[in-house]
Protein backbone atom coordinates (compact mmCIF):
# COMPACT_ATOMS: atom_id res chain seq x y z
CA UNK A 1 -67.39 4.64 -50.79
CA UNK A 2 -68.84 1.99 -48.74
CA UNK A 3 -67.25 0.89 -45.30
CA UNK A 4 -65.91 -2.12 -46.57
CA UNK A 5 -63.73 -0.39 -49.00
CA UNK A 6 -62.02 0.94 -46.21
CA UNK A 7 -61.30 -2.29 -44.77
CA UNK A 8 -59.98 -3.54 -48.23
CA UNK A 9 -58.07 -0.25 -48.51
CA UNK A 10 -56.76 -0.55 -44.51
CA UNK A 11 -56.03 -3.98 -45.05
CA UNK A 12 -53.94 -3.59 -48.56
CA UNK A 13 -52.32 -0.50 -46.43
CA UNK A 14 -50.72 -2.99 -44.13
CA UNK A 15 -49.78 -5.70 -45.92
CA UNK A 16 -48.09 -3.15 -48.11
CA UNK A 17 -46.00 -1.87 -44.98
CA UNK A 18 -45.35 -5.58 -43.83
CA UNK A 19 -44.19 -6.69 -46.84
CA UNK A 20 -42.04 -3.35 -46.87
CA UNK A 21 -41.10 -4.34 -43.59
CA UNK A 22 -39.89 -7.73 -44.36
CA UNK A 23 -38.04 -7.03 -47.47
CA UNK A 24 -35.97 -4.85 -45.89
CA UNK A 25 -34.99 -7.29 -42.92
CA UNK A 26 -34.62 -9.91 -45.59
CA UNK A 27 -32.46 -7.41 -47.30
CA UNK A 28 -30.39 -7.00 -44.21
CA UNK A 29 -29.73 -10.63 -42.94
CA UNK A 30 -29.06 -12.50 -46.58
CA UNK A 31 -27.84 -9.57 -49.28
CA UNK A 32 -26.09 -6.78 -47.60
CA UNK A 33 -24.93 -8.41 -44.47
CA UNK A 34 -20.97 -8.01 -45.42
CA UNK A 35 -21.18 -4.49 -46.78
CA UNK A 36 -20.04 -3.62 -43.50
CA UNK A 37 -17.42 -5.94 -42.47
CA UNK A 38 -17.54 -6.86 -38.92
CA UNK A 39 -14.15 -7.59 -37.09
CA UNK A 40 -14.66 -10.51 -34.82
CA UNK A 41 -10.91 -11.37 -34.49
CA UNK A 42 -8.42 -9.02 -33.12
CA UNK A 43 -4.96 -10.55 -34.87
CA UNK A 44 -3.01 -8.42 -32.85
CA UNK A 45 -4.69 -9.53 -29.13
CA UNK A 46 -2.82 -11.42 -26.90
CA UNK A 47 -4.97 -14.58 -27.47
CA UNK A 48 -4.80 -14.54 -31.23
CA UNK A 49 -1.60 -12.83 -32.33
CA UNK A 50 0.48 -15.85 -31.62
CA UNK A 51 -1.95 -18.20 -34.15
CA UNK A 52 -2.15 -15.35 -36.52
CA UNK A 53 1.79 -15.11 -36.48
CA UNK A 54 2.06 -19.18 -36.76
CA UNK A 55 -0.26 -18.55 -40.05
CA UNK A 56 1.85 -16.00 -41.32
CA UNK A 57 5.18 -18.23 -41.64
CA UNK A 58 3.90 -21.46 -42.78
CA UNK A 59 3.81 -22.71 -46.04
CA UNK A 60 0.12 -22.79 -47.17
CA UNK A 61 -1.70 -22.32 -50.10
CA UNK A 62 -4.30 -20.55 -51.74
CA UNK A 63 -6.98 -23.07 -52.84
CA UNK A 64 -10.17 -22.78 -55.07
CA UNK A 65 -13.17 -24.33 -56.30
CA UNK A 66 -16.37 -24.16 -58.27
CA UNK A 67 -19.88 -23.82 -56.56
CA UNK A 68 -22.71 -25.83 -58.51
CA UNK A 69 -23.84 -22.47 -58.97
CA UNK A 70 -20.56 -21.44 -60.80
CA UNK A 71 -19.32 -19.00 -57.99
CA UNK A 72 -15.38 -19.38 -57.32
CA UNK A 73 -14.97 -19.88 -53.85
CA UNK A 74 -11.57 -19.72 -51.87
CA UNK A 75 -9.80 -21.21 -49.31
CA UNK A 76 -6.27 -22.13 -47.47
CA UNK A 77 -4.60 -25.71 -47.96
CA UNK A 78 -1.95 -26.10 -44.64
CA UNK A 79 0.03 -29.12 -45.41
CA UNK A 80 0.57 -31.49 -42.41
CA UNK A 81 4.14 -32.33 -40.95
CA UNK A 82 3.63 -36.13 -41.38
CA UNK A 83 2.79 -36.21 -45.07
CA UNK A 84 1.35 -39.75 -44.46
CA UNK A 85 -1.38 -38.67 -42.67
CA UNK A 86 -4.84 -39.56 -43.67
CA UNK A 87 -6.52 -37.25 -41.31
CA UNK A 88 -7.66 -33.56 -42.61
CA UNK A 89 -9.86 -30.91 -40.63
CA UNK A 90 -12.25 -28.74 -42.58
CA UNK A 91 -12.63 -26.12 -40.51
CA UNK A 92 -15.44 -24.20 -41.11
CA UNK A 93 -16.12 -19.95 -40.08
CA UNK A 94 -19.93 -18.40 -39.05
CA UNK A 95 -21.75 -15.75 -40.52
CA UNK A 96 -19.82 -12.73 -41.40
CA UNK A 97 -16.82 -14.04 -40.60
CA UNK A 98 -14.26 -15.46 -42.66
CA UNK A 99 -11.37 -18.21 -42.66
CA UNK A 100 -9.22 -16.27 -41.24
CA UNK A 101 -11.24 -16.03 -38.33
CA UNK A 102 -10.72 -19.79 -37.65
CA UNK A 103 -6.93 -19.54 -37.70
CA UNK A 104 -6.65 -20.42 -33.81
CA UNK A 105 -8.67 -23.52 -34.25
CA UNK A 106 -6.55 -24.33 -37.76
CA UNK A 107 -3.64 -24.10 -35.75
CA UNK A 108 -5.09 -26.71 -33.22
CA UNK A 109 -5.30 -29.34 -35.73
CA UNK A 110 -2.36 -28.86 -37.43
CA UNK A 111 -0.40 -29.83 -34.23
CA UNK A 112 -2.14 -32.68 -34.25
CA UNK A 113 -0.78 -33.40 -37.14
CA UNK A 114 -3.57 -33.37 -39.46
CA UNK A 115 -3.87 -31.43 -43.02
CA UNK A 116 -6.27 -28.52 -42.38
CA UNK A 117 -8.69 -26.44 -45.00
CA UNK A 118 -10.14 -23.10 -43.73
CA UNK A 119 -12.52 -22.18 -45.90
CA UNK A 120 -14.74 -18.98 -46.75
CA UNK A 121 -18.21 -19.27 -47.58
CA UNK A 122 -19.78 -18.25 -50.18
CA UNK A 123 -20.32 -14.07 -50.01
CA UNK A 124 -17.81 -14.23 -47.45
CA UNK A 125 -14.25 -13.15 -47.33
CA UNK A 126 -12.38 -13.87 -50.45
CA UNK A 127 -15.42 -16.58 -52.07
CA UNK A 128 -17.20 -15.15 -54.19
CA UNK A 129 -21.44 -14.65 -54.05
CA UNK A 130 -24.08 -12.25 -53.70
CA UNK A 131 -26.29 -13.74 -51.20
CA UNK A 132 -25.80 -16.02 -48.23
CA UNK A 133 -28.82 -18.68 -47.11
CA UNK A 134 -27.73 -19.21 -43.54
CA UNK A 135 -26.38 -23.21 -44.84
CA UNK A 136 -29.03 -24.06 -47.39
CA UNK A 137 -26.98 -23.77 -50.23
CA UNK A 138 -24.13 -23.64 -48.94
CA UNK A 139 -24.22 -27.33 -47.92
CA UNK A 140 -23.94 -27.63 -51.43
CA UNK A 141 -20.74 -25.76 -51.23
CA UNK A 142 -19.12 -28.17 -48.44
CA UNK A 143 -19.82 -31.39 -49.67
CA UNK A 144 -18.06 -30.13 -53.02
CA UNK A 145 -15.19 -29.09 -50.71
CA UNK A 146 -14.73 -32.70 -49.15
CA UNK A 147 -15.22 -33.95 -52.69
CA UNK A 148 -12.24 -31.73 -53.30
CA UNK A 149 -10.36 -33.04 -50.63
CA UNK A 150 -11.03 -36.68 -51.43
CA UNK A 151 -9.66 -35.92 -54.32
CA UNK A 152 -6.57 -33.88 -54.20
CA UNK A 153 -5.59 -35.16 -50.73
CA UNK A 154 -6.17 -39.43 -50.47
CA UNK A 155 -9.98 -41.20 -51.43
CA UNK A 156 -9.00 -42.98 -48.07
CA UNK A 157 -8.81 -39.65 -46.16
CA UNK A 158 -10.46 -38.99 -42.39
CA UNK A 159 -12.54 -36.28 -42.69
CA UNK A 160 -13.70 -34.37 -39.76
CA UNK A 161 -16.10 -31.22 -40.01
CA UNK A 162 -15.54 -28.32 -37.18
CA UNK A 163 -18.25 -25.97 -37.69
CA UNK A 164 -18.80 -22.82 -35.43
CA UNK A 165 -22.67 -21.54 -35.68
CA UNK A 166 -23.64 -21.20 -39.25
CA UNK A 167 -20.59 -23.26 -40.17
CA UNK A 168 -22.09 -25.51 -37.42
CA UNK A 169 -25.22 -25.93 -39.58
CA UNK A 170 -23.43 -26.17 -42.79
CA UNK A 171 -21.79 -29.34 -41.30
CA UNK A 172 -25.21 -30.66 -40.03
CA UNK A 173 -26.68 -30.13 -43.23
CA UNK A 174 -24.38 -31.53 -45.66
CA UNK A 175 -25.06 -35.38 -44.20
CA UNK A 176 -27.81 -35.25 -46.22
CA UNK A 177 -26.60 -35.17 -48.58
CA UNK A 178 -25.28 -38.93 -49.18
CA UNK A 179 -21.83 -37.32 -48.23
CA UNK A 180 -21.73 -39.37 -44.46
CA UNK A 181 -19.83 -42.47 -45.62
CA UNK A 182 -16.81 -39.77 -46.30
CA UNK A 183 -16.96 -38.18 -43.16
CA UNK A 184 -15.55 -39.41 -39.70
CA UNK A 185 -16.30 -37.04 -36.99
CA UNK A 186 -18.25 -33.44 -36.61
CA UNK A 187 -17.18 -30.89 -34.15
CA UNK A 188 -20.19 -28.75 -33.79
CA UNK A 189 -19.99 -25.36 -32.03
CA UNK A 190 -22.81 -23.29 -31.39
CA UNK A 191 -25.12 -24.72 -34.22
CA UNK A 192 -29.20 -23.82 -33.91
CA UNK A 193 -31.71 -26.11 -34.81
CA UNK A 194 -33.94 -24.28 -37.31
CA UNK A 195 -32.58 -20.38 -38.62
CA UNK A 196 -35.72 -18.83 -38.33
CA UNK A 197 -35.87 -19.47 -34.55
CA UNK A 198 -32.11 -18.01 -34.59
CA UNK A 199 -33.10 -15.02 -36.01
CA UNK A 200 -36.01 -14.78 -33.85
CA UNK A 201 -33.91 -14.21 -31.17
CA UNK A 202 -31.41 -12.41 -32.78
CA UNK A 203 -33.60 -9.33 -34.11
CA UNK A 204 -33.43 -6.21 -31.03
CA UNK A 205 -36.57 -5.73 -31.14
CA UNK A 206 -39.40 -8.36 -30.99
CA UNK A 207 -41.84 -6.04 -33.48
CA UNK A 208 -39.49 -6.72 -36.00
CA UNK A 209 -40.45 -10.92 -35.50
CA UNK A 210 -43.78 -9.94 -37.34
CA UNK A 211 -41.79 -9.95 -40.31
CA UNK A 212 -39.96 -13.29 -40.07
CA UNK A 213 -42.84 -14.76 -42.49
CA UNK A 214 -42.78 -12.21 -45.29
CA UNK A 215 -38.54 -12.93 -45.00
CA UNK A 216 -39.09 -16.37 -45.73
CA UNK A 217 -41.68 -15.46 -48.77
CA UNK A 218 -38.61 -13.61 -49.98
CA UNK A 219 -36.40 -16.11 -49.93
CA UNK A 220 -38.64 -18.49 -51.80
CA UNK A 221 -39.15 -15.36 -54.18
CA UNK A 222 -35.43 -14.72 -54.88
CA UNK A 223 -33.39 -17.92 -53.72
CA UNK A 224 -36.09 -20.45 -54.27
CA UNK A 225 -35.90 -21.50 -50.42
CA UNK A 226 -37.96 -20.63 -47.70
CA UNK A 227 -36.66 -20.53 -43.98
CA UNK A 228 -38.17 -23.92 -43.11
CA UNK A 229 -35.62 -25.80 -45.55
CA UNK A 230 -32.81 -24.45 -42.90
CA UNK A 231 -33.13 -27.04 -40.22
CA UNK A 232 -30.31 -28.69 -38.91
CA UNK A 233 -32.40 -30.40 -36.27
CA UNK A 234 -33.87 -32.57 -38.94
CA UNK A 235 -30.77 -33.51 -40.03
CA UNK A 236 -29.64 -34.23 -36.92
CA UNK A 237 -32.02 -37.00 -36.30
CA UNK A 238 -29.98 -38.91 -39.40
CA UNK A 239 -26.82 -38.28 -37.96
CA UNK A 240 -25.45 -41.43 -36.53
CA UNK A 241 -21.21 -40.77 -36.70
CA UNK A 242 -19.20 -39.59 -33.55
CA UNK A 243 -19.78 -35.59 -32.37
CA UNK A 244 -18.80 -33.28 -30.19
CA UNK A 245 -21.29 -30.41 -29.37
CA UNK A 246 -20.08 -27.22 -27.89
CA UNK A 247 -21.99 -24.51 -26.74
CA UNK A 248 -21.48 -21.40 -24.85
CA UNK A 249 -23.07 -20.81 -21.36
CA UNK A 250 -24.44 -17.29 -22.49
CA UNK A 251 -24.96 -17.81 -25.80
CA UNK A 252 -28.14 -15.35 -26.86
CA UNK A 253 -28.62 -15.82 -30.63
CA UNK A 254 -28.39 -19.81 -30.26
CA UNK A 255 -29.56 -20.38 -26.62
CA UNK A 256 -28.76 -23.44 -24.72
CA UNK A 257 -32.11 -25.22 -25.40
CA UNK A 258 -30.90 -25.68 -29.23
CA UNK A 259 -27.42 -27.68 -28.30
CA UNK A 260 -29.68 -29.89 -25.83
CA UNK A 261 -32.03 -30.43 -28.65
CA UNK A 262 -29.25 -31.39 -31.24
CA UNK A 263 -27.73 -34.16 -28.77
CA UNK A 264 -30.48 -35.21 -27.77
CA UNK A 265 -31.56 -35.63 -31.72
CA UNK A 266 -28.87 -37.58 -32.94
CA UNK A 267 -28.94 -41.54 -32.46
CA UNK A 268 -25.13 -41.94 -32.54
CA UNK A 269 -23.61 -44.20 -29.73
CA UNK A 270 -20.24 -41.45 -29.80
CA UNK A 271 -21.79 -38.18 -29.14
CA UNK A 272 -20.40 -35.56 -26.59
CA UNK A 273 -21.53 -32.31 -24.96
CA UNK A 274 -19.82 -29.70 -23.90
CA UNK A 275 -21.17 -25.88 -22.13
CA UNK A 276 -18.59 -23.05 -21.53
CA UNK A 277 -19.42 -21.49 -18.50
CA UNK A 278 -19.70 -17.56 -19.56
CA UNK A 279 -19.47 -18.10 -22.93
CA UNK A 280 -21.42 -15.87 -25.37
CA UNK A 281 -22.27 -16.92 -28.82
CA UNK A 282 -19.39 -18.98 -30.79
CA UNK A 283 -16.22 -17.34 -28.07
CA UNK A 284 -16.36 -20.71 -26.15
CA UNK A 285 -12.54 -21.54 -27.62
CA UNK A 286 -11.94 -17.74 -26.58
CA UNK A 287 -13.16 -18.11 -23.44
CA UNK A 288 -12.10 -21.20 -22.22
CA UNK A 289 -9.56 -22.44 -24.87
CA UNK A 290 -7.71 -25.33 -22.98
CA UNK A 291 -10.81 -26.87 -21.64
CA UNK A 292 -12.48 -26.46 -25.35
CA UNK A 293 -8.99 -28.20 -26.73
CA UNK A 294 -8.47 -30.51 -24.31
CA UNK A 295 -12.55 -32.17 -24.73
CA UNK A 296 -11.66 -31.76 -28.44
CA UNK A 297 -8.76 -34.13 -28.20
CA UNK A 298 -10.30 -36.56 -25.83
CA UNK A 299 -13.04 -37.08 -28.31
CA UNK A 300 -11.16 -37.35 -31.37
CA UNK A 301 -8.26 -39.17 -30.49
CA UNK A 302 -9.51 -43.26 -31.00
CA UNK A 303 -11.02 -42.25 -34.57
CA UNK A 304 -8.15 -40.48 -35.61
CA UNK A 305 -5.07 -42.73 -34.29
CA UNK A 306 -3.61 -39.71 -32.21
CA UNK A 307 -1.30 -41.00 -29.85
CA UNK A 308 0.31 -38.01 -28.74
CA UNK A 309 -1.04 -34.10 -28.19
CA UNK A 310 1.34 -31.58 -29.49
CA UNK A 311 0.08 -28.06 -29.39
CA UNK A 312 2.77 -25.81 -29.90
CA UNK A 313 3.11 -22.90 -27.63
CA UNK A 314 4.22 -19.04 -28.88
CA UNK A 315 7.78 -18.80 -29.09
């Protein structure tokens, strides 16, 4: 054998164990993510259990729709106390959370009297789906849901988007897709610009960045996307309606460098910025709720007609 077969043979050796490498982290962030089910709500704490008990006693229903892709996907309708309103939230969880997660900040906008969906994404809590794509097609997903809400709830409706990280993206995203004329304001918390430089600094150990590449060859393989097509930064540069960026202080997975970049991306003349001192990734309403709320409100209030702040405190 001469010494260039062992090259060929060294060579085929490790791209064999890279592409081993990569299928399994590919594996791990898009198919079996939920097979574990991570809590990151405590119903019971002191800081959500009086939300959680708000959800529990109003009327609400139990909503559905069709993905493009024919997946049924779930989500809760809460019904506003001034039935004339025109304004509805679409409130919009992470990754491997759900909509119940988002209660708290449901709760938020129903006191300000607007009709709220929560919604689970696809693969996650009760939607159905087998893979997620980190917002690539699940942009799909949201515009369908304010199609749904146009539809069921007033053509003339105010629609405003509050995304938290991937639901953060989503919301990005989805003004692509000729869906901007129906939506009014975004409320972005804790969105990245492109995934692949989120899960860059997500892995725990940098080796494992080697295989960020092969992931994306995946994708393309078995979703027909590759990693670049996640990029909420491009979008941003489109995105010309009032916003309100959030971003934690301490946030690790999405670091502080991303929310600059987003506002500094968008050409709207309404855009606002807000960092949560100590905040890790997507806890800045946990951390700091009434200054989160409170910047929230300020910013909403002229395209939305609210002339008065109720927020109901815990009996």
């Amino acid at each position: 054998m001469l010494w260039y077969h062992y090259v060929l043979i060294s060579l085929g050796a490790l791209l064999f164990l890279y592409l081993i490498l990569s299928y399994f982290l590919y594996r791990k962030v898009f198919i079996t993510f939920n097979k574990k089910p991570r809590k990151f709500v405590d119903h019971t704490s002191d800081f959500y259990s009086c939300s959680y008990d708000w959800f529990e006693k109003i009327p609400k229903d139990d909503i559905y729709i069709r993905s493009y892709d024919n997946l049924k996907l779930h989500g809760y309708y809460i019904p506003p106390l001034d039935k004339n309103t025109k304004n509805i939230a679409i409130i919009i969880h992470g990754y491997q959370s759900r909509a119940t997660d988002m209660i708290v900040v449901g709760k938020m906008y129903s006191d300000l009297g607007f009709k709220v969906l929560l919604i689970d994404l696809r693969a996650h809590g009760e939607s159905e789906g087998n893979f997620t794509s980190m917002g690539h097609y699940e942009k799909y997903d949201l515009k369908k849901w304010i199609n749904f809400a146009l539809r069921s709830y007033g053509a003339n409706s105010k629609i405003l988007l509050h995304g938290v990280s991937m639901g953060a993206a989503m919301s990005m995203l989805v003004m692509e897709k000729k869906i901007k004329q129906h939506v009014d304001f975004l409320v972005l918390d804790s969105g990245f610009t492109y995934f692949s430089k989120t899960l860059s600094q997500s892995l725990r150990h940098s080796f494992f960045r080697i295989g960020i590449l092969g992931v994306s060859l995946f994708t393309y393989l078995f979703q027909r996307y590759t990693l670049r097509k996640i990029a909420p930064l491009k979008a941003m540069k489109k995105i010309d309606i009032p916003l309100l960026i959030i971003h934690g202080e301490k946030d690790n997975p999405v670091p502080i460098k991303m929310a600059n970049e987003l506002y500094a991306a968008s050409p709207s003349k309404n855009k606002n910025f807000l960092v949560v001192s100590n905040a890790p990734h997507a806890k800045a309403f946990e951390v700091n709720k009434d200054l989160v709320m409170n910047k929230i409100i300020t910013c909403i209030s002229h395209t939305f007609s609210i002339k008065k702040t109720y927020i109901k405190n815990c009996e």
